[in-house]
C-alpha atoms as a PDB file:
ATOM      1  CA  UNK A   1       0.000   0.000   0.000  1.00  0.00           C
ATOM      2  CA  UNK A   2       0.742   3.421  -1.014  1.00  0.00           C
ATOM      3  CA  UNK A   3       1.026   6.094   1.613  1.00  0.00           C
ATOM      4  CA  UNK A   4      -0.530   9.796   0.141  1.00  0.00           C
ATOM      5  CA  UNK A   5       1.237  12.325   2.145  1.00  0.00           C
ATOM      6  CA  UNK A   6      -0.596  15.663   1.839  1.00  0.00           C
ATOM      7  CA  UNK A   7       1.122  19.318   1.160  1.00  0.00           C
ATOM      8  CA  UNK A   8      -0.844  22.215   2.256  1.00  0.00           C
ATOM      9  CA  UNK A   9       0.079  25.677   0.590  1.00  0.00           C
ATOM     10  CA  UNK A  10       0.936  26.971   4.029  1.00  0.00           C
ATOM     11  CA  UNK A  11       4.013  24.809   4.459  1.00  0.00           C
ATOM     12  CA  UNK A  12       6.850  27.266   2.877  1.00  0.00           C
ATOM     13  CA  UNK A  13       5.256  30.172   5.308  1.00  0.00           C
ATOM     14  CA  UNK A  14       7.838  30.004   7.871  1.00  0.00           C
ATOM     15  CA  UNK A  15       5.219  31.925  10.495  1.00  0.00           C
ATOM     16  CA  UNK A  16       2.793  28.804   9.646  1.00  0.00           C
ATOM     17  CA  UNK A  17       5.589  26.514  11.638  1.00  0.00           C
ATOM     18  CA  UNK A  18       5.644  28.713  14.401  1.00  0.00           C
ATOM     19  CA  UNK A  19       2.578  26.955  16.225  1.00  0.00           C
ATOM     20  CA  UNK A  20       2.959  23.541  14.396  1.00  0.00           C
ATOM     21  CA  UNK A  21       3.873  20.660  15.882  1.00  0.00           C
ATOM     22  CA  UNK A  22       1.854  17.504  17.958  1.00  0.00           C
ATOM     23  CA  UNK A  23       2.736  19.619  21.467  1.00  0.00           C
ATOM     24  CA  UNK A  24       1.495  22.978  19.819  1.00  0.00           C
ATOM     25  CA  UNK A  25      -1.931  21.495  18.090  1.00  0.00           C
ATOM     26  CA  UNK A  26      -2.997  19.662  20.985  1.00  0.00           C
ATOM     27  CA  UNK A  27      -2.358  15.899  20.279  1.00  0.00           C
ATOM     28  CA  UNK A  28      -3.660  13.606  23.204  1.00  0.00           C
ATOM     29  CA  UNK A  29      -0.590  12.960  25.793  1.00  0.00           C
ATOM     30  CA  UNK A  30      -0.717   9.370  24.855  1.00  0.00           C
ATOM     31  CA  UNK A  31      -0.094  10.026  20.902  1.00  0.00           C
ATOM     32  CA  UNK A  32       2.734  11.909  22.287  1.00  0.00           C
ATOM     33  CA  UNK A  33       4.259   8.718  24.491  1.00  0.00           C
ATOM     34  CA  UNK A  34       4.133   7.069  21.015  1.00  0.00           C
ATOM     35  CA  UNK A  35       5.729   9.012  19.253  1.00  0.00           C
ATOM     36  CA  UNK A  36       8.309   9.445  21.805  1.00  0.00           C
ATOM     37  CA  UNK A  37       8.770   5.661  21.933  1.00  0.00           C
ATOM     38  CA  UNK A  38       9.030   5.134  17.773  1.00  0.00           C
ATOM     39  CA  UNK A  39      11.478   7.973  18.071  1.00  0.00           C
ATOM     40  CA  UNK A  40      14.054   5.763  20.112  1.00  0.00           C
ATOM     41  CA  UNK A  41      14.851   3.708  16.989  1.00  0.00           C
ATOM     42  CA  UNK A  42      15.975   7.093  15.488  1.00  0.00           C
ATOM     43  CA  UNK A  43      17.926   8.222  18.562  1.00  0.00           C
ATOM     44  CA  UNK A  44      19.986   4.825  18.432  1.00  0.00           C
ATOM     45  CA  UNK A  45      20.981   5.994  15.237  1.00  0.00           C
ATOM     46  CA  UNK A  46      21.840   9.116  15.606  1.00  0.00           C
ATOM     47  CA  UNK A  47      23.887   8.360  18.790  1.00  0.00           C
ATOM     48  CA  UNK A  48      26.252   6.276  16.133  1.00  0.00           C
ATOM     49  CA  UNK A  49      26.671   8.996  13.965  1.00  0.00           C
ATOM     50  CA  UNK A  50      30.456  10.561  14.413  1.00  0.00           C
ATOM     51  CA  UNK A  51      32.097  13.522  13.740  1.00  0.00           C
ATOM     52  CA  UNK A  52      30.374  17.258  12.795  1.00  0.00           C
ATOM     53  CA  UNK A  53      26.703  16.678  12.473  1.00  0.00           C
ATOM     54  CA  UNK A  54      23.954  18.635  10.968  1.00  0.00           C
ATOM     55  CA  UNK A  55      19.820  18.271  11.902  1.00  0.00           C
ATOM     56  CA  UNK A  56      18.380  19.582   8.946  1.00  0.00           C
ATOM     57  CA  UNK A  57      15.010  20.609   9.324  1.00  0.00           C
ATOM     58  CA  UNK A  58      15.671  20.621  13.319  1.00  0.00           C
ATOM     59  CA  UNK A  59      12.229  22.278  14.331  1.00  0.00           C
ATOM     60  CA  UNK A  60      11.490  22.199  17.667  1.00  0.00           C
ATOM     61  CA  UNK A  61      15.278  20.177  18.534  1.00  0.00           C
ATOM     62  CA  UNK A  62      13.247  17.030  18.985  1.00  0.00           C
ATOM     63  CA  UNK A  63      16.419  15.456  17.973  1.00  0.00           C
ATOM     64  CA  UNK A  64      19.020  18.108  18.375  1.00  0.00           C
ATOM     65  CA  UNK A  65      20.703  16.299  20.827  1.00  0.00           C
ATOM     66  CA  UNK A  66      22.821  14.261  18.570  1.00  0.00           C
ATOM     67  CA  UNK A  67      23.693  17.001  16.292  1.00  0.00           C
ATOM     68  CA  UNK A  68      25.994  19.994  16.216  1.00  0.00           C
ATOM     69  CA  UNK A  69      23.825  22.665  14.031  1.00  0.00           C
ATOM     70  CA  UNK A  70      20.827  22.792  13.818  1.00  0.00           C
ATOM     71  CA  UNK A  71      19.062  24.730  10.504  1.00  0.00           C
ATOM     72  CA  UNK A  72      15.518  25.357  10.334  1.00  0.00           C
ATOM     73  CA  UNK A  73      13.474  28.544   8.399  1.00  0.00           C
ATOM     74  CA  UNK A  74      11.030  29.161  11.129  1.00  0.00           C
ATOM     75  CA  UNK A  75      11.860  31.540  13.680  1.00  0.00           C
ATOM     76  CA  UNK A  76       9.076  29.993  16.116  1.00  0.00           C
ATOM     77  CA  UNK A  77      10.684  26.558  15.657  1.00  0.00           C
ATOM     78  CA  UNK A  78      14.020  27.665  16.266  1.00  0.00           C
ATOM     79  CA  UNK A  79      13.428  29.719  19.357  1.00  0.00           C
ATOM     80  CA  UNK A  80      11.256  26.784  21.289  1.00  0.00           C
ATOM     81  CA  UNK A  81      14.673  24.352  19.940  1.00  0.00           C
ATOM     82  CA  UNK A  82      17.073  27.120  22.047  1.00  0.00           C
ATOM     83  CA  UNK A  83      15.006  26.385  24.983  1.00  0.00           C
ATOM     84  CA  UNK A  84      14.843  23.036  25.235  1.00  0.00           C
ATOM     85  CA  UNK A  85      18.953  22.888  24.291  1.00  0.00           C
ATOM     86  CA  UNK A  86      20.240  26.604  24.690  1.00  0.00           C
ATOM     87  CA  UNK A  87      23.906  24.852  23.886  1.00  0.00           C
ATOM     88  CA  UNK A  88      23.459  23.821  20.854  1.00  0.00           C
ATOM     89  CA  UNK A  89      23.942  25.955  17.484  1.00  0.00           C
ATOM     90  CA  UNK A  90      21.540  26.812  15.383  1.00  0.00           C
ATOM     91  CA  UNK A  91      21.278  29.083  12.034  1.00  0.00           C
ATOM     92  CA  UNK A  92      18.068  30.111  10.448  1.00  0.00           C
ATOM     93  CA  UNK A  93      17.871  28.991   6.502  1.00  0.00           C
ATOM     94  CA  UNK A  94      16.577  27.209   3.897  1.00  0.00           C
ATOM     95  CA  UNK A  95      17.682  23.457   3.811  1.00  0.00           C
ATOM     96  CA  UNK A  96      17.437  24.382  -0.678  1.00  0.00           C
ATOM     97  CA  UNK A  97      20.157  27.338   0.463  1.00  0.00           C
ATOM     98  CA  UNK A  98      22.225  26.298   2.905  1.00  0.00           C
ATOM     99  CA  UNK A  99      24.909  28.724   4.246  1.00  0.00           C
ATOM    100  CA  UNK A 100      27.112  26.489   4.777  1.00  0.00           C
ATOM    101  CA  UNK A 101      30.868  25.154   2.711  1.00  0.00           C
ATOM    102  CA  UNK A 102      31.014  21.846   0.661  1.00  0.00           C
ATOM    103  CA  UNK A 103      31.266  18.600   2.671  1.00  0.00           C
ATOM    104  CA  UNK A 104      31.699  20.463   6.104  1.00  0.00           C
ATOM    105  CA  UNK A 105      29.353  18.232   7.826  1.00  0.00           C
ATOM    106  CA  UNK A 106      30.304  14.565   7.965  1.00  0.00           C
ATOM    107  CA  UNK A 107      26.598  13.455   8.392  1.00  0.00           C
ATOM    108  CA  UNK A 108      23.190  15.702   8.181  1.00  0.00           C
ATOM    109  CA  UNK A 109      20.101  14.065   8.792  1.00  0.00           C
ATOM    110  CA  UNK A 110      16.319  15.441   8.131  1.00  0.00           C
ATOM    111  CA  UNK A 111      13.297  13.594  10.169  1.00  0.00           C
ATOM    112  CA  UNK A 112       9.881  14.420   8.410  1.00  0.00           C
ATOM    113  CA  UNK A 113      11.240  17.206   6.236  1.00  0.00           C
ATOM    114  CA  UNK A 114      10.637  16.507   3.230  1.00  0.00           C
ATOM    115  CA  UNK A 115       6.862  15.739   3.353  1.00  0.00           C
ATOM    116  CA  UNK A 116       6.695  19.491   4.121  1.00  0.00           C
ATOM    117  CA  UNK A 117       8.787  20.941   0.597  1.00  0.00           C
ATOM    118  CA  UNK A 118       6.816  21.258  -2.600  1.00  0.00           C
ATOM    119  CA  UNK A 119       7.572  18.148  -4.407  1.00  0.00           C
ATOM    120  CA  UNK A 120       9.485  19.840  -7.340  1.00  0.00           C
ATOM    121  CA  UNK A 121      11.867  20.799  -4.799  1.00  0.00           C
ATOM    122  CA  UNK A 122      12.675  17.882  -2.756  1.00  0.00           C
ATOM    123  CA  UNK A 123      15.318  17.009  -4.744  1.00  0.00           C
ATOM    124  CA  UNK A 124      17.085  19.908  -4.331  1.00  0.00           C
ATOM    125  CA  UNK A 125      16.903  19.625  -0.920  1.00  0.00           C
ATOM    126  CA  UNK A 126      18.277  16.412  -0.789  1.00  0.00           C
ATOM    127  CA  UNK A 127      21.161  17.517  -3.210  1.00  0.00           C
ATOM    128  CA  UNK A 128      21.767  20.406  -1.308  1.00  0.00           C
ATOM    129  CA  UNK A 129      22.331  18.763   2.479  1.00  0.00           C
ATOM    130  CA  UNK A 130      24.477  16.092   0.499  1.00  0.00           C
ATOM    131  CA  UNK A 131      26.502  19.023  -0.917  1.00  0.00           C
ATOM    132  CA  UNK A 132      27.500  20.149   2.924  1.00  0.00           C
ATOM    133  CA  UNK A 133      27.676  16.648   4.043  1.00  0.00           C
ATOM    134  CA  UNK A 134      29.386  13.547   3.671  1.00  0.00           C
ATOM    135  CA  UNK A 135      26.732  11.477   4.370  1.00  0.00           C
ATOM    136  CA  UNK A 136      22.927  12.046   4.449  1.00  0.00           C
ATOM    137  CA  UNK A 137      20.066  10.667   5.880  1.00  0.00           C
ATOM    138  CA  UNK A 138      16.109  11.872   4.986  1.00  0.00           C
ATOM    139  CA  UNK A 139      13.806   9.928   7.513  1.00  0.00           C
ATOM    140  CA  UNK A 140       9.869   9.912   6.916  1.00  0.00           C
ATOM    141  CA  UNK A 141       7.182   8.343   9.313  1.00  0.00           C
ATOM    142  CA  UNK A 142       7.341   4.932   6.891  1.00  0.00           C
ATOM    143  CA  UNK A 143      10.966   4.140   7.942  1.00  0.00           C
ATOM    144  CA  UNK A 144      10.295   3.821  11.828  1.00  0.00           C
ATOM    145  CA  UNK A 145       6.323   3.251  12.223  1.00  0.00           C
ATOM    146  CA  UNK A 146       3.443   1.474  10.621  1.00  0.00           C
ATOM    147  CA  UNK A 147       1.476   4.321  11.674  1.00  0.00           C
ATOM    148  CA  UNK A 148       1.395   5.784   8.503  1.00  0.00           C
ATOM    149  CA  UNK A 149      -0.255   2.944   6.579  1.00  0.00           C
ATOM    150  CA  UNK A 150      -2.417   2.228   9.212  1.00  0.00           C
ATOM    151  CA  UNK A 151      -3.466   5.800   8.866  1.00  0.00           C
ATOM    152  CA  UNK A 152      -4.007   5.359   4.884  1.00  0.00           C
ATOM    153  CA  UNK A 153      -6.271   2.296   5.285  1.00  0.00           C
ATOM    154  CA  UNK A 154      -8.544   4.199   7.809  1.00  0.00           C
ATOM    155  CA  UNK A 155      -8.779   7.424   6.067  1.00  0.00           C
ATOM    156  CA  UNK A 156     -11.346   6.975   3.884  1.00  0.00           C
ATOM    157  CA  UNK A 157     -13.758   5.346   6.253  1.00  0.00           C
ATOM    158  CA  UNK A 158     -17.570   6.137   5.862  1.00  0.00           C
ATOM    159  CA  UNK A 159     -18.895   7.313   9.021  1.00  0.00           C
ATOM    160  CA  UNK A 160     -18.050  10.645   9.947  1.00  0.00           C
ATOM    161  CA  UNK A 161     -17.866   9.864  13.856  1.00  0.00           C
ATOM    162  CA  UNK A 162     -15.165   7.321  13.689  1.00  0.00           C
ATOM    163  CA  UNK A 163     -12.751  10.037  12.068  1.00  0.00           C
ATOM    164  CA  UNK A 164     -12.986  10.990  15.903  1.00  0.00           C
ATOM    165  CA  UNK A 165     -11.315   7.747  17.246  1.00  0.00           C
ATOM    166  CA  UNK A 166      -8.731   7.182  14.506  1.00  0.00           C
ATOM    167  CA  UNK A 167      -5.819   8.484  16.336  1.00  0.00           C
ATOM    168  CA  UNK A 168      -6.239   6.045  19.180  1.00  0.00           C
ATOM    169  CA  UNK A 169      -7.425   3.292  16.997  1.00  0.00           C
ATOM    170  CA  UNK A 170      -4.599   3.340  14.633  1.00  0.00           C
ATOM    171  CA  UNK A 171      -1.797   3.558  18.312  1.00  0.00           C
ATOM    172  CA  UNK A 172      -3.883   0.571  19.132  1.00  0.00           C
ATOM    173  CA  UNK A 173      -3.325  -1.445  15.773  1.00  0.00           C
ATOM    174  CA  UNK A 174       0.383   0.277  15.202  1.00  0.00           C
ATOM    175  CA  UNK A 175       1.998  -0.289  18.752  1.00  0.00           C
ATOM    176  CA  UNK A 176       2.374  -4.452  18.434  1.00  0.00           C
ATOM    177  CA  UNK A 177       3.841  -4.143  14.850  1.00  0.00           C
ATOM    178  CA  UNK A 178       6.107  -1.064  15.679  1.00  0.00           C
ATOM    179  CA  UNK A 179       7.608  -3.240  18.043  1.00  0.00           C
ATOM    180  CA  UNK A 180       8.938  -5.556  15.715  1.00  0.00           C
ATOM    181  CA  UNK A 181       9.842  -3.015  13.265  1.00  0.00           C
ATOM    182  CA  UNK A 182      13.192  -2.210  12.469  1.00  0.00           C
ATOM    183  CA  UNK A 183      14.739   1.226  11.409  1.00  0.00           C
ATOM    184  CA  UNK A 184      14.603   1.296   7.624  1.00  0.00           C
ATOM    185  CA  UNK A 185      17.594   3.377   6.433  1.00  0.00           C
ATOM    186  CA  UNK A 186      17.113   3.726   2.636  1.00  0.00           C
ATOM    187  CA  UNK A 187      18.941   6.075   0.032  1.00  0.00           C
ATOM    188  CA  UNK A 188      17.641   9.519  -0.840  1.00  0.00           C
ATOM    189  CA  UNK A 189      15.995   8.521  -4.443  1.00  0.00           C
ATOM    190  CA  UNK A 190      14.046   6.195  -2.531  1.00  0.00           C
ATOM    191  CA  UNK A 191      12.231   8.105  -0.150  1.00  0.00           C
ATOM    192  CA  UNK A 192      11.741  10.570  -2.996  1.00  0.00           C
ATOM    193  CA  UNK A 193      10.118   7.984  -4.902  1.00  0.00           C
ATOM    194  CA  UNK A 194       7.636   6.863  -1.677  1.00  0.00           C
ATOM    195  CA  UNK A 195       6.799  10.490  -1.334  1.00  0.00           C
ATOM    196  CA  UNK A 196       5.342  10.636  -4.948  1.00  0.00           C
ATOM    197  CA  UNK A 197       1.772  11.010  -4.811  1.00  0.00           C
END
């Protein structure tokens, strides 16, 4: 199964991001746990990566922690990330401009970034983070949770009321399976290619 990930015309306002993210639109604490716990498979990850590291994307520093810079174009994202980890460096930008020289990053990393660029720019996003960095990784929902397809199957469901309960049905359905799951770690043209509607 396909998953359709929507693009909303607000997404390359940077003021849109500054009140967008499950904390800031009032997800139920429990989607939040979830989350929290499908984010450890990225975490082990990132806690491999060596040398000069670059979140690209970083938002809110959800996983600033194991990076060195973190870049993001909202000015809302980037002040919430200095509070939660005021040590850390971060540089408002583009990830399709980044101010940065070739290759001075030895890995970069994105986490649900690229759902949120126009589509006829992804690539150049991509391009552009593997121009500053050795190596690059571009994580989307699919490569850590089954959440997503779950999600797909139950979107077009009938009855208007159950739209209600799909959050907490599809944590019910997901949390046995994302247990089993395994980090997928995939090249760049193929997460492109998933994210093709």
């Amino acid at each position: 199964m396909k998953v359709k990930y929507g693009w909303y015309l607000e997404y390359p306002n940077p003021s849109y991001w500054k009140n967008r993210t499950p904390l800031y639109i009032g997800m139920p604490k429990f989607f939040l746990l979830y989350q929290d716990l499908d984010d450890k498979k990225l975490r082990v990850f990132f806690k491999k990566l060596r040398g000069k590291v670059l979140d690209a994307g970083c938002g809110d520093g959800r996983f600033i922690e194991y990076a060195d810079v973190g870049v993001d174009f909202s000015r809302g994202m980037l002040t919430r990330a200095k509070k939660r980890h005021p040590y850390k460096d971060y540089i408002r930008a583009s990830i399709l401009q980044l101010p940065f020289k070739d290759k001075v990053f030895s890995s970069a990393f994105t986490v649900d970034v690229l759902l949120h660029i126009p589509s006829d720019k992804r690539e150049q996003a991509i391009k552009e983070i593997g121009r500053v960095s050795a190596s690059s990784y571009h994580f989307i929902g699919e490569h850590r949770s089954c959440m997503p397809i779950i999600l797909e199957l139950l979107r077009n469901f009938p009855f208007k009321w159950f739209k209600v309960i799909i959050p907490y049905i599809t944590v019910f359905l997901a949390f046995p399976l994302d247990r089993l799951k395994q980090l997928e770690i995939e090249p760049a043209y193929k997460t492109l290619k998933r994210l093709l509607i």
